[in-house]
PDB file of N, CA and C in Angstrom:
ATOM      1  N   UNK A   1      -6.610   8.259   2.540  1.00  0.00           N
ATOM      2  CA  UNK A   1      -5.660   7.168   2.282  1.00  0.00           C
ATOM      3  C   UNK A   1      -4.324   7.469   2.941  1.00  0.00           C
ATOM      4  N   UNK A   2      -4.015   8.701   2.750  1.00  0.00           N
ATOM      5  CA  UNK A   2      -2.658   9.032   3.564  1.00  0.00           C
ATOM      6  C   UNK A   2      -3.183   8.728   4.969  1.00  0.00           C
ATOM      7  N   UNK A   3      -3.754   8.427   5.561  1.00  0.00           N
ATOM      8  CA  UNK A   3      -3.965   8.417   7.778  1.00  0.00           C
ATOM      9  C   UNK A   3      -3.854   7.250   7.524  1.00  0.00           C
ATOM     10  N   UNK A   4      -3.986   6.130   6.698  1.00  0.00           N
ATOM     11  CA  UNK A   4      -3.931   4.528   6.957  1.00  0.00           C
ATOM     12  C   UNK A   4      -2.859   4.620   5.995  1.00  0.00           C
ATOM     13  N   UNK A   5      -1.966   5.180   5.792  1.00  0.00           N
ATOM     14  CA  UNK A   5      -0.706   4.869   4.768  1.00  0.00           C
ATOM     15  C   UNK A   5      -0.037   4.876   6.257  1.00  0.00           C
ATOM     16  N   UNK A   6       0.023   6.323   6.649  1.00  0.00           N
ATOM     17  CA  UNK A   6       0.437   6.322   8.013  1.00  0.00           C
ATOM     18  C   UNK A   6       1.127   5.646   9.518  1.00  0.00           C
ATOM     19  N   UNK A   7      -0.579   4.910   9.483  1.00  0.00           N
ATOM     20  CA  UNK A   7      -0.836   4.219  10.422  1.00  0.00           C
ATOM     21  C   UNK A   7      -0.319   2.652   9.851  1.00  0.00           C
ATOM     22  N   UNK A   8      -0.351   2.559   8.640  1.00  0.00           N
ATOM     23  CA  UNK A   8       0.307   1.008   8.631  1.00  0.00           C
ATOM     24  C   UNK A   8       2.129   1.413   8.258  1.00  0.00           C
ATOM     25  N   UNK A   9       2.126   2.527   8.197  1.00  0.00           N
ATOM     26  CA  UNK A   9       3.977   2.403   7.713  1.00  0.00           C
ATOM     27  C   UNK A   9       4.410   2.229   9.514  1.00  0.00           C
ATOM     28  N   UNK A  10       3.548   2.514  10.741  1.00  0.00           N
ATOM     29  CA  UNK A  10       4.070   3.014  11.449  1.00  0.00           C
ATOM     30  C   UNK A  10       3.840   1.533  12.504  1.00  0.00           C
ATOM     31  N   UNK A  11       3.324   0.201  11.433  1.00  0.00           N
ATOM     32  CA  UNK A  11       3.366  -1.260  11.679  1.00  0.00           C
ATOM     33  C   UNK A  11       4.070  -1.836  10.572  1.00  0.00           C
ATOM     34  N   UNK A  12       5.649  -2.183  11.048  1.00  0.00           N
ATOM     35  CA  UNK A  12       6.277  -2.313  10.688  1.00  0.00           C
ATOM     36  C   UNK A  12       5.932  -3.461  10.091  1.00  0.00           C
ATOM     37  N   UNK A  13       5.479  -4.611  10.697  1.00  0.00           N
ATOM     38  CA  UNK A  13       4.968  -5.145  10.433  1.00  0.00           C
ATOM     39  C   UNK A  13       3.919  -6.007   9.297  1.00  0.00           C
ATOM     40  N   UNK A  14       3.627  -4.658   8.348  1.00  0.00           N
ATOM     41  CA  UNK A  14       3.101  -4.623   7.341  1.00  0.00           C
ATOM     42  C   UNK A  14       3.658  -3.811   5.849  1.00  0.00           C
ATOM     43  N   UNK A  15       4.544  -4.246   6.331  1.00  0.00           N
ATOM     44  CA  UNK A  15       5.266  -3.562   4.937  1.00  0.00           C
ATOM     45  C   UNK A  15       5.203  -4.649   3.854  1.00  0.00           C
ATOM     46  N   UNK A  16       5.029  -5.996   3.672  1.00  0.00           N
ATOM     47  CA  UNK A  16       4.812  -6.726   2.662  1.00  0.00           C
ATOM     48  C   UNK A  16       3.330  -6.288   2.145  1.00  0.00           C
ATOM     49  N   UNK A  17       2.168  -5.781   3.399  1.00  0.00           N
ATOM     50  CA  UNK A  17       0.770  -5.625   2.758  1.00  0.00           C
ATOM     51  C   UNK A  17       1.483  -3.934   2.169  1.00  0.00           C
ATOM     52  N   UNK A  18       2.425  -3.316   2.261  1.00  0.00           N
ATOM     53  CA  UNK A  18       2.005  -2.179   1.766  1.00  0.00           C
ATOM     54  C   UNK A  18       2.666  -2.481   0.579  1.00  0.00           C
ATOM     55  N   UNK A  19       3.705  -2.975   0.513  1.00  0.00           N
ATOM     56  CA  UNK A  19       4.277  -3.654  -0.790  1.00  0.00           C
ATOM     57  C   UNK A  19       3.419  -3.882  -2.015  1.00  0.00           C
ATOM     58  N   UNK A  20       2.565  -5.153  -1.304  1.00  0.00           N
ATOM     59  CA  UNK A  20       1.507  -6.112  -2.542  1.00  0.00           C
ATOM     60  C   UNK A  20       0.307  -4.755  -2.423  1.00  0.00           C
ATOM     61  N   UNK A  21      -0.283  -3.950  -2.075  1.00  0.00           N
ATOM     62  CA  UNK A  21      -1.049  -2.689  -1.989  1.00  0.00           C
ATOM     63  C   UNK A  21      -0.424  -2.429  -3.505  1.00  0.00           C
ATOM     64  N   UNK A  22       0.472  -1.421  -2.791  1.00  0.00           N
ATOM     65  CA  UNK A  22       1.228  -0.180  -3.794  1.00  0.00           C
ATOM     66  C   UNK A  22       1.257  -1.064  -5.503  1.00  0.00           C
ATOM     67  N   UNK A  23       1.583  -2.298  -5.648  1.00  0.00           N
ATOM     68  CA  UNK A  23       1.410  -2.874  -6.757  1.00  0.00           C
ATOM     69  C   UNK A  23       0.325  -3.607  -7.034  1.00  0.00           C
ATOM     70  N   UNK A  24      -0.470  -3.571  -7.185  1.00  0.00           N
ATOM     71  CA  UNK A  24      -1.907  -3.523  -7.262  1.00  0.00           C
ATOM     72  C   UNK A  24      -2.507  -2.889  -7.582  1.00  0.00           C
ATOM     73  N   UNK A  25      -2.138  -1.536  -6.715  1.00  0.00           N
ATOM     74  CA  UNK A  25      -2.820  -0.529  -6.815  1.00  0.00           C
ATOM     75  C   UNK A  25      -2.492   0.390  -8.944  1.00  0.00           C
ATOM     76  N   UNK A  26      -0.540  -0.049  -8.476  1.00  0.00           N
ATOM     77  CA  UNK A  26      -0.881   0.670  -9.565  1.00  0.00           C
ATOM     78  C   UNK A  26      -0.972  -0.385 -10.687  1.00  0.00           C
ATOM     79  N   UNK A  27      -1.161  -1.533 -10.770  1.00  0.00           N
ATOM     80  CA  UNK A  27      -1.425  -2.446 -11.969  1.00  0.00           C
ATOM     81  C   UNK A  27      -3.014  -1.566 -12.236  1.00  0.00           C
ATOM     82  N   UNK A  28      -3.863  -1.526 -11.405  1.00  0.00           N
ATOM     83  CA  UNK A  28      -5.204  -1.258 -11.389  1.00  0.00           C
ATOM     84  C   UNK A  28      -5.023   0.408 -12.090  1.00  0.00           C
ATOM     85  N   UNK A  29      -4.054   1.325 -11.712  1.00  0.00           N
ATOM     86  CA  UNK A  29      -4.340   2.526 -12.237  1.00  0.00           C
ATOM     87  C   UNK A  29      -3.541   2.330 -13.777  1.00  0.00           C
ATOM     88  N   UNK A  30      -2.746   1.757 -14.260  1.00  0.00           N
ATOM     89  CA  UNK A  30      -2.256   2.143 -15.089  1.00  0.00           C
ATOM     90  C   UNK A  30      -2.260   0.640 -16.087  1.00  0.00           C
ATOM     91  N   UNK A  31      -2.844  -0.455 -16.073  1.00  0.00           N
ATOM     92  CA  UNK A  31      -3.332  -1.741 -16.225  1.00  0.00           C
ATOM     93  C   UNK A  31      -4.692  -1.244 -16.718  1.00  0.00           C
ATOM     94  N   UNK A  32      -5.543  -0.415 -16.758  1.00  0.00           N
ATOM     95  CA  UNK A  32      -6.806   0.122 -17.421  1.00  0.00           C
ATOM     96  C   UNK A  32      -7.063  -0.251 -19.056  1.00  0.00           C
TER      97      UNK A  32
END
């Protein structure tokens, strides 16, 4: 997960998908 954390921080471009990711992600880890 870190080489495509990486590779999308380094598309700037996608910082809203890493945004809506990162919260998701943790609704899903801690939303259980």
């Amino acid at each position: 997960m870190q080489a495509n954390a990486a590779t999308i921080i380094n598309s700037r471009g996608n910082q809203a998908y890493i945004l809506a990711t990162s919260t998701i992600y943790d609704y899903l880890e801690f939303g259980r």
